[in-house]
PDB file of N, CA and C in Angstrom:
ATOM      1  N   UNK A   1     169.457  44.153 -29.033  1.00  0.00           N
ATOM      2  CA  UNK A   1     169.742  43.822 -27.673  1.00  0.00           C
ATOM      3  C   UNK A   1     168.501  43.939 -26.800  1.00  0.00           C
ATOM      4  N   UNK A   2     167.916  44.870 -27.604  1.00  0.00           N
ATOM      5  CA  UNK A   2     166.348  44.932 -26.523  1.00  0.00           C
ATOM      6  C   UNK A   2     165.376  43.767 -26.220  1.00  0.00           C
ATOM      7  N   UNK A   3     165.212  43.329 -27.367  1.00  0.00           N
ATOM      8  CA  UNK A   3     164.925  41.815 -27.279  1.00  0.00           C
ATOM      9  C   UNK A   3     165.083  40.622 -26.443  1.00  0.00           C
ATOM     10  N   UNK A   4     166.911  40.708 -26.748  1.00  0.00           N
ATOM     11  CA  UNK A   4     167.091  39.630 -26.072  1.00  0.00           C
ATOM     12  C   UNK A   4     167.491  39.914 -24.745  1.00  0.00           C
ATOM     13  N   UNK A   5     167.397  41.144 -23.878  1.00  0.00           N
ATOM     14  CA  UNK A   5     167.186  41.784 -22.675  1.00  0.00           C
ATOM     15  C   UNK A   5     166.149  41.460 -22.165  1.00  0.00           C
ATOM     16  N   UNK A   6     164.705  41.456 -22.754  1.00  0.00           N
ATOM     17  CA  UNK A   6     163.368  41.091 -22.686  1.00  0.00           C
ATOM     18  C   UNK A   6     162.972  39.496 -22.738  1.00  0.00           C
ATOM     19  N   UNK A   7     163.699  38.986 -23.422  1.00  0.00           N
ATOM     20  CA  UNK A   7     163.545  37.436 -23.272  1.00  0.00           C
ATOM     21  C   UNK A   7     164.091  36.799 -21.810  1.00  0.00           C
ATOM     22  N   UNK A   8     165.959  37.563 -21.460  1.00  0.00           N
ATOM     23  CA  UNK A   8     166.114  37.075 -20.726  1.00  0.00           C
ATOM     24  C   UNK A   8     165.535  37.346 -19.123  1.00  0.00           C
ATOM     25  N   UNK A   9     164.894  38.295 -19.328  1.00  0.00           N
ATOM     26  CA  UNK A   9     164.378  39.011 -18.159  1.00  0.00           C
ATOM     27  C   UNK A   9     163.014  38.029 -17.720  1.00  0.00           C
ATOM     28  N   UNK A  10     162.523  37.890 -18.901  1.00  0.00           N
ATOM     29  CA  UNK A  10     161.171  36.891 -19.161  1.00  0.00           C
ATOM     30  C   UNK A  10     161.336  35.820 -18.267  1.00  0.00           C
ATOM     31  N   UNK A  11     162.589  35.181 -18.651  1.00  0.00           N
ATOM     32  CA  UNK A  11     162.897  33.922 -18.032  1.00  0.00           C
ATOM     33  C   UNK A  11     163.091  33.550 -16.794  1.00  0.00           C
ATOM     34  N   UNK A  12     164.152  34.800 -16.324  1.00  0.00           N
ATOM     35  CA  UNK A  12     164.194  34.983 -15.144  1.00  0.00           C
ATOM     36  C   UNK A  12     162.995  35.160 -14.237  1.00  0.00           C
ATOM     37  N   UNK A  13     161.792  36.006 -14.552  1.00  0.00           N
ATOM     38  CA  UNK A  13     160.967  36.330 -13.907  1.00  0.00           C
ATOM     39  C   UNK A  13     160.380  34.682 -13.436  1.00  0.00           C
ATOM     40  N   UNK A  14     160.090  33.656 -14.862  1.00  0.00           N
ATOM     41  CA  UNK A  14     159.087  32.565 -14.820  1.00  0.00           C
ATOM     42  C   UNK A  14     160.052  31.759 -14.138  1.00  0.00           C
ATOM     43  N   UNK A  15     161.436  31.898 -13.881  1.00  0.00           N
ATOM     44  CA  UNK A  15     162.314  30.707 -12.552  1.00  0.00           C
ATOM     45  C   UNK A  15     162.110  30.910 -11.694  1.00  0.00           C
ATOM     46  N   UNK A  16     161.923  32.390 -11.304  1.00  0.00           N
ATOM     47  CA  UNK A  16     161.178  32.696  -9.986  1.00  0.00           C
ATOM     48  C   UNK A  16     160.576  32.329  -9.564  1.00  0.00           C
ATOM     49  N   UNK A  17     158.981  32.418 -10.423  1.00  0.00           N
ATOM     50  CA  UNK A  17     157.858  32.175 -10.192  1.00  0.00           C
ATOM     51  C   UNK A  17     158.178  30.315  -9.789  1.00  0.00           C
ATOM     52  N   UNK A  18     158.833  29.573 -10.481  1.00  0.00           N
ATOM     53  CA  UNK A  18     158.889  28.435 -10.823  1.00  0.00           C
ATOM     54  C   UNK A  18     159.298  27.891  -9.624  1.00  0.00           C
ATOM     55  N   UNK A  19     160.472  28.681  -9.091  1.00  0.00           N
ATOM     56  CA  UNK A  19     161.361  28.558  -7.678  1.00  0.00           C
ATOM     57  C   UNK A  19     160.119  28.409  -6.110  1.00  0.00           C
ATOM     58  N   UNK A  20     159.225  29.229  -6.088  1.00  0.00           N
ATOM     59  CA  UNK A  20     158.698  29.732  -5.172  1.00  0.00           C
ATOM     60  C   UNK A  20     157.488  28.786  -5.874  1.00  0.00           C
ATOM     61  N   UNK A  21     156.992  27.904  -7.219  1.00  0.00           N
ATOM     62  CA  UNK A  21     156.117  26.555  -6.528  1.00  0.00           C
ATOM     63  C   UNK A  21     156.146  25.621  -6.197  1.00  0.00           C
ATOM     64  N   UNK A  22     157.868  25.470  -6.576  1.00  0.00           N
ATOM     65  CA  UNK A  22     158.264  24.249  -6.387  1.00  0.00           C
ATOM     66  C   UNK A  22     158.199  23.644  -4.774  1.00  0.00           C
ATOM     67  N   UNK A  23     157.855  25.004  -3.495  1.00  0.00           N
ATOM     68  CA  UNK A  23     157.878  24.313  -2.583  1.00  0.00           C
ATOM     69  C   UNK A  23     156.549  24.432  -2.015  1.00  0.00           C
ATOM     70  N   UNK A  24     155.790  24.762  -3.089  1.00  0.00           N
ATOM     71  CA  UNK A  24     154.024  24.434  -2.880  1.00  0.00           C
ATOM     72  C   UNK A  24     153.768  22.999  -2.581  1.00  0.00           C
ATOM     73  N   UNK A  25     152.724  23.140  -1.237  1.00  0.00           N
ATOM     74  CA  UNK A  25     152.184  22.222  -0.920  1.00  0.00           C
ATOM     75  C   UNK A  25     151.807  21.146  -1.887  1.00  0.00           C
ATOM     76  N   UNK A  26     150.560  21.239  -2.822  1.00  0.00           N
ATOM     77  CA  UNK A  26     150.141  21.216  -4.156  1.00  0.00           C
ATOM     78  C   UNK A  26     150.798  21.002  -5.280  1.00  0.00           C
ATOM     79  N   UNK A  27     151.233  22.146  -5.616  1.00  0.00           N
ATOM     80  CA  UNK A  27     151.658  22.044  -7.105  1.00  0.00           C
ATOM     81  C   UNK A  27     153.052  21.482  -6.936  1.00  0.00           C
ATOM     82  N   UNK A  28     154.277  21.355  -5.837  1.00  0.00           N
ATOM     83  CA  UNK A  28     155.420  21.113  -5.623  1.00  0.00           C
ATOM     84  C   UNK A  28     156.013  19.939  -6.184  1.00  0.00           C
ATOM     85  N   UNK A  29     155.225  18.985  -6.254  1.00  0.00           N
ATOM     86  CA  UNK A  29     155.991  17.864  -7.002  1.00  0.00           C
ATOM     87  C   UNK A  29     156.004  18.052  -8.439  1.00  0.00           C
ATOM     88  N   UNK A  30     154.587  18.294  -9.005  1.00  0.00           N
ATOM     89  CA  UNK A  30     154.173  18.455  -9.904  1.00  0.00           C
ATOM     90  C   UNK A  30     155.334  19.243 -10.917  1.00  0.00           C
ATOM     91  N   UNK A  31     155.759  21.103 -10.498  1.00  0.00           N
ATOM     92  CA  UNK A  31     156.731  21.460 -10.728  1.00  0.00           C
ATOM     93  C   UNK A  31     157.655  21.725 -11.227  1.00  0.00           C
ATOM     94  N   UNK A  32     157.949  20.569 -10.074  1.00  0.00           N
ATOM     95  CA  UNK A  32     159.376  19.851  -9.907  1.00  0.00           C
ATOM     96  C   UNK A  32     159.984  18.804 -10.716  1.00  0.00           C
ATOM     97  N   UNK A  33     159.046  17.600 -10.983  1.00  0.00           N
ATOM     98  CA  UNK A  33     158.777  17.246 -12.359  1.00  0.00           C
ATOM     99  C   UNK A  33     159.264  17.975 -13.939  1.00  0.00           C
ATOM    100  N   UNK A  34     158.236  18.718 -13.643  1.00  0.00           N
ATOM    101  CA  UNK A  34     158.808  19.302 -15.243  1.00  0.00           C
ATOM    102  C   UNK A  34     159.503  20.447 -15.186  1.00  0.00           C
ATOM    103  N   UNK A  35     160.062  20.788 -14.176  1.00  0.00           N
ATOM    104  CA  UNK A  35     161.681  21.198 -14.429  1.00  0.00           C
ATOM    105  C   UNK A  35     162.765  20.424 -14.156  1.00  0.00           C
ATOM    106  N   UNK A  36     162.617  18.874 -13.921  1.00  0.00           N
ATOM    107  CA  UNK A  36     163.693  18.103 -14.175  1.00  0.00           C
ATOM    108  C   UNK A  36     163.608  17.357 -15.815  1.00  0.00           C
ATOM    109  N   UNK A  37     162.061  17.117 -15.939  1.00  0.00           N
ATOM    110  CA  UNK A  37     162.140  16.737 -17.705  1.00  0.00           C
ATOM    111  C   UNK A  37     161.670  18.175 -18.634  1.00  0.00           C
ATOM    112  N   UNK A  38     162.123  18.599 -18.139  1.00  0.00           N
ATOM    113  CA  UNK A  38     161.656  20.055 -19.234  1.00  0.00           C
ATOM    114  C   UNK A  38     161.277  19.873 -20.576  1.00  0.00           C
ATOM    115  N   UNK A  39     162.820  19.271 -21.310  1.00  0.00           N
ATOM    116  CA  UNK A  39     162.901  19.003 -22.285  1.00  0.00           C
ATOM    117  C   UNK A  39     161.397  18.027 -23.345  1.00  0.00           C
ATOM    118  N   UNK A  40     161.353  16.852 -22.419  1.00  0.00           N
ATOM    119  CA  UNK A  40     160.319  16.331 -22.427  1.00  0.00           C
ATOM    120  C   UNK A  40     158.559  16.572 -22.519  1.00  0.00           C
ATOM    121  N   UNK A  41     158.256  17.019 -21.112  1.00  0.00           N
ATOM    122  CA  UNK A  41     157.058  18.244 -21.447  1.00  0.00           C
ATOM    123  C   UNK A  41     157.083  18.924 -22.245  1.00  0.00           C
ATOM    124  N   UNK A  42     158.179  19.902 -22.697  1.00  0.00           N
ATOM    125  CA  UNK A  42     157.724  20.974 -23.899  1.00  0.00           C
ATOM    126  C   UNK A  42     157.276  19.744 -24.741  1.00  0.00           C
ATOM    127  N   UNK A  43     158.002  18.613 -25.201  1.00  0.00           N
ATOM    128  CA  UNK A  43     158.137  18.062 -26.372  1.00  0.00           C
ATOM    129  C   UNK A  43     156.698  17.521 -26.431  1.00  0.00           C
ATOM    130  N   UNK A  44     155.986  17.174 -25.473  1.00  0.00           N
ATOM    131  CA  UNK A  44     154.250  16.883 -25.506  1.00  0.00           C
ATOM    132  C   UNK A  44     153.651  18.076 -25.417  1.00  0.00           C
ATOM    133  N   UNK A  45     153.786  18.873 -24.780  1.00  0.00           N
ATOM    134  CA  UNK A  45     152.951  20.780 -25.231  1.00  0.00           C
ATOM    135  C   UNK A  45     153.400  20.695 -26.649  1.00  0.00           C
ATOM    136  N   UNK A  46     154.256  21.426 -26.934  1.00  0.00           N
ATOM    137  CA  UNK A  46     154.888  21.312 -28.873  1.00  0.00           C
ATOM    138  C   UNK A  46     153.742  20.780 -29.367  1.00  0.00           C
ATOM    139  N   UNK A  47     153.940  19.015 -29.188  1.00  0.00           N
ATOM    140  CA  UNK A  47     153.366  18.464 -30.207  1.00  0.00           C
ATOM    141  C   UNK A  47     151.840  18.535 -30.093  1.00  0.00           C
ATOM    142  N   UNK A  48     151.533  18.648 -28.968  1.00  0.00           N
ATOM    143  CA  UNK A  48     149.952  19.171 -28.883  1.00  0.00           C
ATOM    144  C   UNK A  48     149.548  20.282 -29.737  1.00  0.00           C
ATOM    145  N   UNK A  49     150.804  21.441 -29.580  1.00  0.00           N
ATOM    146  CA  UNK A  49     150.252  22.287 -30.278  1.00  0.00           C
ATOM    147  C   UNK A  49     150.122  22.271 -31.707  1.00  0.00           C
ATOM    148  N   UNK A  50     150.896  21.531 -32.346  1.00  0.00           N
ATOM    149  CA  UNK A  50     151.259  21.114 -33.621  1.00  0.00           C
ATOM    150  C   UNK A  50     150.116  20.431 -34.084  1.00  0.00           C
ATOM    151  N   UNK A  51     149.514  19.029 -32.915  1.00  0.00           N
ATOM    152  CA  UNK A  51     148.656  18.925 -34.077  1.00  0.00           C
ATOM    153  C   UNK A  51     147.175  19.491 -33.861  1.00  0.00           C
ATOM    154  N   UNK A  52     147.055  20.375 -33.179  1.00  0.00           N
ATOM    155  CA  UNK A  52     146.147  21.277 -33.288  1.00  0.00           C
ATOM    156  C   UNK A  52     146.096  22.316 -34.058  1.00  0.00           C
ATOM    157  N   UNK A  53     147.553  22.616 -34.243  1.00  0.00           N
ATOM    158  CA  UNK A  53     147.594  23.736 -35.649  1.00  0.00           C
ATOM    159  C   UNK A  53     146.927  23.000 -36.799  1.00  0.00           C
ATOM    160  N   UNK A  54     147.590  22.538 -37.163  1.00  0.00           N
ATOM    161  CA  UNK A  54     147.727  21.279 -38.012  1.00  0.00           C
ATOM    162  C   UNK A  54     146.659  20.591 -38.692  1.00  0.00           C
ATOM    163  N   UNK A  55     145.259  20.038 -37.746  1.00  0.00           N
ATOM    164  CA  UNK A  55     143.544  20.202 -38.129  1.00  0.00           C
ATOM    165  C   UNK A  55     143.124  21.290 -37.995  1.00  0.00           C
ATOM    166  N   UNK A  56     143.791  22.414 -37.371  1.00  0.00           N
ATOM    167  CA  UNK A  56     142.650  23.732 -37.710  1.00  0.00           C
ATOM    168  C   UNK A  56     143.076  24.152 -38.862  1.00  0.00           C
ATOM    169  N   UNK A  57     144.503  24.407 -39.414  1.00  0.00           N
ATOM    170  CA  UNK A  57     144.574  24.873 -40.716  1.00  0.00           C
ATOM    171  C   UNK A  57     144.466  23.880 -41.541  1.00  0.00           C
ATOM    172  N   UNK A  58     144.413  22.706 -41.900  1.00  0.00           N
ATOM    173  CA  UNK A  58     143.716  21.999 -42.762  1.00  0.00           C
ATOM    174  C   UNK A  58     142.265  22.358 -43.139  1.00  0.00           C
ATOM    175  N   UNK A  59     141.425  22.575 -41.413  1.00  0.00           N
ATOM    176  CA  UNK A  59     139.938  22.392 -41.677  1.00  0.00           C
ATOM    177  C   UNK A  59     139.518  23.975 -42.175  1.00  0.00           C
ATOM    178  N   UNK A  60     140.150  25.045 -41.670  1.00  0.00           N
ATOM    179  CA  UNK A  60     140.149  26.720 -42.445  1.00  0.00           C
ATOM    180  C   UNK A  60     140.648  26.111 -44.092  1.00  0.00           C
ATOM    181  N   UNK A  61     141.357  26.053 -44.377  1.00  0.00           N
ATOM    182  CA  UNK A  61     141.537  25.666 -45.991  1.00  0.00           C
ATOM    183  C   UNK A  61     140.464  24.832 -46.529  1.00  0.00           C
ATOM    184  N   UNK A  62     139.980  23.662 -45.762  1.00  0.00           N
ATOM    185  CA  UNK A  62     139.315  22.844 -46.556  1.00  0.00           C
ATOM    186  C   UNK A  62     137.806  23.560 -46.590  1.00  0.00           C
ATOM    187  N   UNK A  63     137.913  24.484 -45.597  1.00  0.00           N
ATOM    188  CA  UNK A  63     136.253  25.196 -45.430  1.00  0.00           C
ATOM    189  C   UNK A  63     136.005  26.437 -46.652  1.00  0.00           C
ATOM    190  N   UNK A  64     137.750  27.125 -47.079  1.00  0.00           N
ATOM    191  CA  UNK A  64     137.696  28.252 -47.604  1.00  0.00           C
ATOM    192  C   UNK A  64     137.904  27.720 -49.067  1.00  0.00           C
ATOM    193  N   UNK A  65     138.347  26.735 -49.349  1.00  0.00           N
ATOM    194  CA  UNK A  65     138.697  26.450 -50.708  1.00  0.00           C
ATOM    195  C   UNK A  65     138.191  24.998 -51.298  1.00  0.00           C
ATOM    196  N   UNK A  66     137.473  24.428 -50.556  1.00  0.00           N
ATOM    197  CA  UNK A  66     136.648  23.260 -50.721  1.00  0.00           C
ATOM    198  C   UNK A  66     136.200  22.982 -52.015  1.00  0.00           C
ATOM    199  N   UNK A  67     134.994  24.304 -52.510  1.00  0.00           N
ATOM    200  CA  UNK A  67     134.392  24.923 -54.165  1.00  0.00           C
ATOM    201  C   UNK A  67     135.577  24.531 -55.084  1.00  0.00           C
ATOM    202  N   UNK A  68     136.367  25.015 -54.974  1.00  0.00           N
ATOM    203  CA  UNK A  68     137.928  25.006 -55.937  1.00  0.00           C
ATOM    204  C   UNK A  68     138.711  24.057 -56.047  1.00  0.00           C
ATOM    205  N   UNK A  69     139.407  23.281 -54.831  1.00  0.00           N
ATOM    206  CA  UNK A  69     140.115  22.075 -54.899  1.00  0.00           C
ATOM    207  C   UNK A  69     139.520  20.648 -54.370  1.00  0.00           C
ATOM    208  N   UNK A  70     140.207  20.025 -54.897  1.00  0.00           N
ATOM    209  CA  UNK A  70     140.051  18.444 -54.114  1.00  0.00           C
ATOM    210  C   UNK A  70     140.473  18.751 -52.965  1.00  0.00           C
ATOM    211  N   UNK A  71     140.404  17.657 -51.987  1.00  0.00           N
ATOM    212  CA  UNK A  71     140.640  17.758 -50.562  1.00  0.00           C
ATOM    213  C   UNK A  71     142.027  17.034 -50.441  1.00  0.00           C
ATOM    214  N   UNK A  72     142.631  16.199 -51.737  1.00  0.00           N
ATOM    215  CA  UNK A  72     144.043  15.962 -51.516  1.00  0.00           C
ATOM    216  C   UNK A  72     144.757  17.275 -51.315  1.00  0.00           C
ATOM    217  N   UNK A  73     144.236  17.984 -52.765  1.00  0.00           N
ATOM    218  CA  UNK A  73     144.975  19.442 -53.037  1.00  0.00           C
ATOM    219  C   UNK A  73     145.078  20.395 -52.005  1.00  0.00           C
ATOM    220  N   UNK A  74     144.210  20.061 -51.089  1.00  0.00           N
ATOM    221  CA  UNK A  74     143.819  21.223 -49.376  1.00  0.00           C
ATOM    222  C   UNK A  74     145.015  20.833 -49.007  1.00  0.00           C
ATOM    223  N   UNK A  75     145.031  19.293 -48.853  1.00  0.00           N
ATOM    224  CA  UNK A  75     145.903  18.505 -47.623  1.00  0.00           C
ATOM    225  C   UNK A  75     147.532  19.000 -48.151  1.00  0.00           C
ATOM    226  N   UNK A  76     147.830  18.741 -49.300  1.00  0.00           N
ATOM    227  CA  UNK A  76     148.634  18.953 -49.951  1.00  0.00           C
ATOM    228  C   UNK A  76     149.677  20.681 -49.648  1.00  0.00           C
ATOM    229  N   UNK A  77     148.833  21.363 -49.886  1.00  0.00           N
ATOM    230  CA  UNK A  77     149.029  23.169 -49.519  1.00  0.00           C
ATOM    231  C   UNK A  77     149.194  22.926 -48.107  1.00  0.00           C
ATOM    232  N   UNK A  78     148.400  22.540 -47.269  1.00  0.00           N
ATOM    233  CA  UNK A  78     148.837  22.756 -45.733  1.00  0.00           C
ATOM    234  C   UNK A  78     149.079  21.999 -45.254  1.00  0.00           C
ATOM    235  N   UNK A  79     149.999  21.192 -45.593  1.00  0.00           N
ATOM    236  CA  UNK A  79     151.016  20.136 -44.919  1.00  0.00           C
ATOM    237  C   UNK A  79     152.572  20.864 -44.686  1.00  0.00           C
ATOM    238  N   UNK A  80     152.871  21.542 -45.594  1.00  0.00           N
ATOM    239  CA  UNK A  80     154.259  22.392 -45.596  1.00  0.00           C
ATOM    240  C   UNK A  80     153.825  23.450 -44.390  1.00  0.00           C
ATOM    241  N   UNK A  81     152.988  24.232 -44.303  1.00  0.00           N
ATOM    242  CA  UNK A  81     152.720  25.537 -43.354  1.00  0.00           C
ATOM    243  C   UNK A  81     152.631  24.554 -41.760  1.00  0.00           C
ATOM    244  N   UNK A  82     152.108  23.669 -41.808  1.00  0.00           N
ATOM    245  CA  UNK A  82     152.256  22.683 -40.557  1.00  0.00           C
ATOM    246  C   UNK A  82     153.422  22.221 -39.848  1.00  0.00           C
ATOM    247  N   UNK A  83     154.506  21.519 -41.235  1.00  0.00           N
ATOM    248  CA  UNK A  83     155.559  21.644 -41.305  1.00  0.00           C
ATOM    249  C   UNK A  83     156.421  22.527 -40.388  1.00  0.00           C
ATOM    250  N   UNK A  84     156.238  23.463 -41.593  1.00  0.00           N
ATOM    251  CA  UNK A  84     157.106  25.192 -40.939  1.00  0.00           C
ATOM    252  C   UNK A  84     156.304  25.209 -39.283  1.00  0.00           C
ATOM    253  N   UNK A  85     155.186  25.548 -39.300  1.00  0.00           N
ATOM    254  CA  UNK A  85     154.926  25.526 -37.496  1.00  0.00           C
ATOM    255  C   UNK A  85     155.678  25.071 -36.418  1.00  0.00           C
ATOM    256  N   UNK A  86     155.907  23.383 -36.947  1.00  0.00           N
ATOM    257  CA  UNK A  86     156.684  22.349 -35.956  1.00  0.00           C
ATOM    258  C   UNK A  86     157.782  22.619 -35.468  1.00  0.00           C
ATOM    259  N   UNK A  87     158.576  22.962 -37.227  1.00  0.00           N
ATOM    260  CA  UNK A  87     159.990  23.216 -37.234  1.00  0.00           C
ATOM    261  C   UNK A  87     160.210  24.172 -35.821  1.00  0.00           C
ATOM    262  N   UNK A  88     159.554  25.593 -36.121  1.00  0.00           N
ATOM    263  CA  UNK A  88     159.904  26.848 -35.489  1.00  0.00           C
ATOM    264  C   UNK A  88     159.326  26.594 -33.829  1.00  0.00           C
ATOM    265  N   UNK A  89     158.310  26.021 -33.369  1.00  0.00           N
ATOM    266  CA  UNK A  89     157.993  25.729 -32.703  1.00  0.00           C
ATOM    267  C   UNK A  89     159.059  25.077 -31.586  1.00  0.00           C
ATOM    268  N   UNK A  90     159.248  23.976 -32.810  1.00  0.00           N
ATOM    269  CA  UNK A  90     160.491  22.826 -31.369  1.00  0.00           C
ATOM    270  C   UNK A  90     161.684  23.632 -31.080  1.00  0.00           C
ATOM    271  N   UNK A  91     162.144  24.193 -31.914  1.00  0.00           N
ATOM    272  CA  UNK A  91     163.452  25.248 -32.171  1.00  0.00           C
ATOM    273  C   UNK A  91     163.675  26.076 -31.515  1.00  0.00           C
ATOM    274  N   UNK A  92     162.200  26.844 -30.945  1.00  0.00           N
ATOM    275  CA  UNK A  92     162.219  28.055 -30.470  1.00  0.00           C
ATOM    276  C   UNK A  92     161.902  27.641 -28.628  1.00  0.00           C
ATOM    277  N   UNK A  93     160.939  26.757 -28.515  1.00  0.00           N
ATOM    278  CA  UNK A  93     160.379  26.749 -27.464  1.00  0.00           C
ATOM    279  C   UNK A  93     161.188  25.247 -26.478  1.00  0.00           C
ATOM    280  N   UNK A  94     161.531  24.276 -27.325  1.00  0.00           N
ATOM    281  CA  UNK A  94     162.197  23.219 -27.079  1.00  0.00           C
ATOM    282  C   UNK A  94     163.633  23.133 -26.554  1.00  0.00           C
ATOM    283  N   UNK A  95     164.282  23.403 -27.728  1.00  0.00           N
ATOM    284  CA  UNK A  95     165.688  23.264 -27.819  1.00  0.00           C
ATOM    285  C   UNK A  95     166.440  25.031 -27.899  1.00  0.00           C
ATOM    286  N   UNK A  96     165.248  25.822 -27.411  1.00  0.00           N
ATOM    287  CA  UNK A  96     165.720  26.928 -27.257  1.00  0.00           C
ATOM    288  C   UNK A  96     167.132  28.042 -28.159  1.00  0.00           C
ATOM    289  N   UNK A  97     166.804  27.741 -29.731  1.00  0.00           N
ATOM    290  CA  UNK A  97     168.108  27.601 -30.666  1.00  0.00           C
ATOM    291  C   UNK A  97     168.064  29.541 -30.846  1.00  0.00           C
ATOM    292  N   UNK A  98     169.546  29.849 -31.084  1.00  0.00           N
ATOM    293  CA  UNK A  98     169.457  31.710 -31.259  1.00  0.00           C
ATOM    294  C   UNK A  98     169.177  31.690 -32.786  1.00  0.00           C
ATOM    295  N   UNK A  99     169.925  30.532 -33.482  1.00  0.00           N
ATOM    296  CA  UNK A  99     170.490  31.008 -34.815  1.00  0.00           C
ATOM    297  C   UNK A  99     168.448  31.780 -35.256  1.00  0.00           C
ATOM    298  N   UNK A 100     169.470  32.114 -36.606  1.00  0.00           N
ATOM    299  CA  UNK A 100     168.076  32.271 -37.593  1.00  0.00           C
ATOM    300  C   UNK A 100     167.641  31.364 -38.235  1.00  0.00           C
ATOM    301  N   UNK A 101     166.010  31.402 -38.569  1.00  0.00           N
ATOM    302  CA  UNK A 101     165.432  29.981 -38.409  1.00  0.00           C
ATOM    303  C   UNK A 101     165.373  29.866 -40.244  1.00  0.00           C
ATOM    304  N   UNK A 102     165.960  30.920 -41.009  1.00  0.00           N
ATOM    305  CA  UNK A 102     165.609  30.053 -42.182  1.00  0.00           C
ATOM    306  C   UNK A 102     167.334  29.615 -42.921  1.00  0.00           C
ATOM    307  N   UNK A 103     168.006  30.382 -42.046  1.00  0.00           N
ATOM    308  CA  UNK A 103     169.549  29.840 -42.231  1.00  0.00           C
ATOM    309  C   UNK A 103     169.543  28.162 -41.751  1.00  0.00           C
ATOM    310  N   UNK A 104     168.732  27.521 -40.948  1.00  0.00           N
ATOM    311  CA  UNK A 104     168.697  26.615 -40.300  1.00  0.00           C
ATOM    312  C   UNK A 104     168.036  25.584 -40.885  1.00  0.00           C
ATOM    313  N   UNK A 105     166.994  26.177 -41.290  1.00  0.00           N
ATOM    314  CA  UNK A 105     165.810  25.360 -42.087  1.00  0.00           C
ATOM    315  C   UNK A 105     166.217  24.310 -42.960  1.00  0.00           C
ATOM    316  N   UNK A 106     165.887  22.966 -42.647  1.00  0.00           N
ATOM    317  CA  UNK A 106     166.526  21.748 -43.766  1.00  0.00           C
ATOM    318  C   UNK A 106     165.906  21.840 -45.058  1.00  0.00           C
ATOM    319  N   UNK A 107     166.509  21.958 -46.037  1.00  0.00           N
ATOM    320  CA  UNK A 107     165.746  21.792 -47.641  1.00  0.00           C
ATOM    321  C   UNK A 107     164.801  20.415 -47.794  1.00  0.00           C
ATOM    322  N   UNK A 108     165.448  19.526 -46.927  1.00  0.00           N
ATOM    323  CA  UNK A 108     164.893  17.758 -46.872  1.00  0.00           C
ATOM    324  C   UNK A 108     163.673  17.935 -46.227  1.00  0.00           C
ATOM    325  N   UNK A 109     162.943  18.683 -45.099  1.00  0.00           N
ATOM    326  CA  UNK A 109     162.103  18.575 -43.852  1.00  0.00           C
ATOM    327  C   UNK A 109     160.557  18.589 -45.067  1.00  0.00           C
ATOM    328  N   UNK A 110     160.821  19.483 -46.040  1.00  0.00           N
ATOM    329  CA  UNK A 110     160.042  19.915 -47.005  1.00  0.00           C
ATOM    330  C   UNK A 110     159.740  18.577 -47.915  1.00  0.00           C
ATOM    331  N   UNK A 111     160.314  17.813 -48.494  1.00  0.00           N
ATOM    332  CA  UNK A 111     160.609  16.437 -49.622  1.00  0.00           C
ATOM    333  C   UNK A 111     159.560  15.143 -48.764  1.00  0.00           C
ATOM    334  N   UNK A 112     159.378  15.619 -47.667  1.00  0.00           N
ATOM    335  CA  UNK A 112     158.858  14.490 -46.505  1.00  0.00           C
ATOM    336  C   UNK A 112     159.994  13.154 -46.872  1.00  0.00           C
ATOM    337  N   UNK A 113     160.708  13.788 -46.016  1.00  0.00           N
ATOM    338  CA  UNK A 113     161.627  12.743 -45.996  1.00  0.00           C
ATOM    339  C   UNK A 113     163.048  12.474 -46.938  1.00  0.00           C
ATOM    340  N   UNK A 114     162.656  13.102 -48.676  1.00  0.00           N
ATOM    341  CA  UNK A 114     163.064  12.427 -49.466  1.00  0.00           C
ATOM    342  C   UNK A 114     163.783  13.718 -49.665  1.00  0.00           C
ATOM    343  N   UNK A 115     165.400  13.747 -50.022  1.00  0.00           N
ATOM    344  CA  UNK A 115     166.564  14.724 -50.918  1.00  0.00           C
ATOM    345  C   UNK A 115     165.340  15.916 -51.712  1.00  0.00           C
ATOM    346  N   UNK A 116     164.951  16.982 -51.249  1.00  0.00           N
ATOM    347  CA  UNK A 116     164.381  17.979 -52.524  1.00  0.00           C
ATOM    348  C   UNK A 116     165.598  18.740 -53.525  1.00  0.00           C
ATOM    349  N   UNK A 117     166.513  18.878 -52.876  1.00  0.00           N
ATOM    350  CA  UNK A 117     167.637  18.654 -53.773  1.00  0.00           C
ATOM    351  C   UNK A 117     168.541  18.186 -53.577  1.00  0.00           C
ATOM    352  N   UNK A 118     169.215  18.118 -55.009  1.00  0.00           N
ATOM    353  CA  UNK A 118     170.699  16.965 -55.263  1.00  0.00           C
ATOM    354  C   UNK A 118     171.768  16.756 -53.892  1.00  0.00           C
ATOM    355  N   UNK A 119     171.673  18.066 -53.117  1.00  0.00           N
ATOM    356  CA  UNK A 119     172.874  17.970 -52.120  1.00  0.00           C
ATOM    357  C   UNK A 119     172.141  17.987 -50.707  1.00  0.00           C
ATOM    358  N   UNK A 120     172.581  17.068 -49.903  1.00  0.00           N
ATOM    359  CA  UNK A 120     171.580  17.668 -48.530  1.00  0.00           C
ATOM    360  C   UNK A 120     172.679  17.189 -47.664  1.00  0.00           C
TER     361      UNK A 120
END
C-alpha cells in the first residue's frame, strides 16, 4: 500500500503543478494541449525513449561483444531487451496498467509478430 500511496500522491502533486500552468501566460496553451492529448504525447516521449534505448543498447553490445559475435548476432540478443523496454514502458507510463507485467506479457510480442507458441 505504501507504494501505491506514493504513486498516488505523486500524481496528485504533478496535477497541481499542472493546474497552476495551465493558466501561465507562456506555457498555458502549451499545457493545456497535452493534458487534453495526454495519451498521445506520452505515446511520442515513449517512443523517443524507446528508440533511444534501443541504439544505445545495441551500440553497448556491439562495442562489448563485437571480438566475439557478428553484428547480426548483437542485433539479434538486443532486439528482445528493447522489446521488453517498450512493452513496460507504454504499459506503465501510457496506458497506466496495475496488473503485473509478466502475467500480461504476450508470448507473440517476442516471435516478432509470428505464434512462438502453438496457442496465442
Amino acid at each position: 500500500m505504501g507504494r501505491a500511496f506514493a504513486v498516488s500522491t505523486a500524481r496528485q502533486s504533478v496535477d497541481k503543478a499542472l493546474d497552476a500552468l495551465s493558466e501561465h501566460r507562456l506555457l498555458g496553451r502549451p499545457v493545456r494541449f497535452c493534458r487534453r492529448r495526454r495519451e498521445q504525447v506520452l505515446y511520442l516521449v515513449v517512443g523517443g525513449w524507446n528508440t533511444l534505448f534501443g541504439y544505445a543498447e545495441w551500440a553497448l553490445m556491439e562495442y562489448l561483444l563485437h571480438d566475439y559475435l557478428h553484428y547480426i548476432a548483437i542485433l539479434v540478443l538486443s532486439w528482445p531487451l528493447a522489446v521488453l523496454n517498450a512493452y513496460v514502458c507504454y504499459r506503465h507510463f501510457v496506458f497506466r496498467s496495475k496488473h503485473s507485467v509478466w502475467k500480461d506479457y504476450h508470448p507473440m510480442s517476442l516471435g516478432g509478430g509470428w505464434p512462438s507458441h502453438p496457442i496465442c
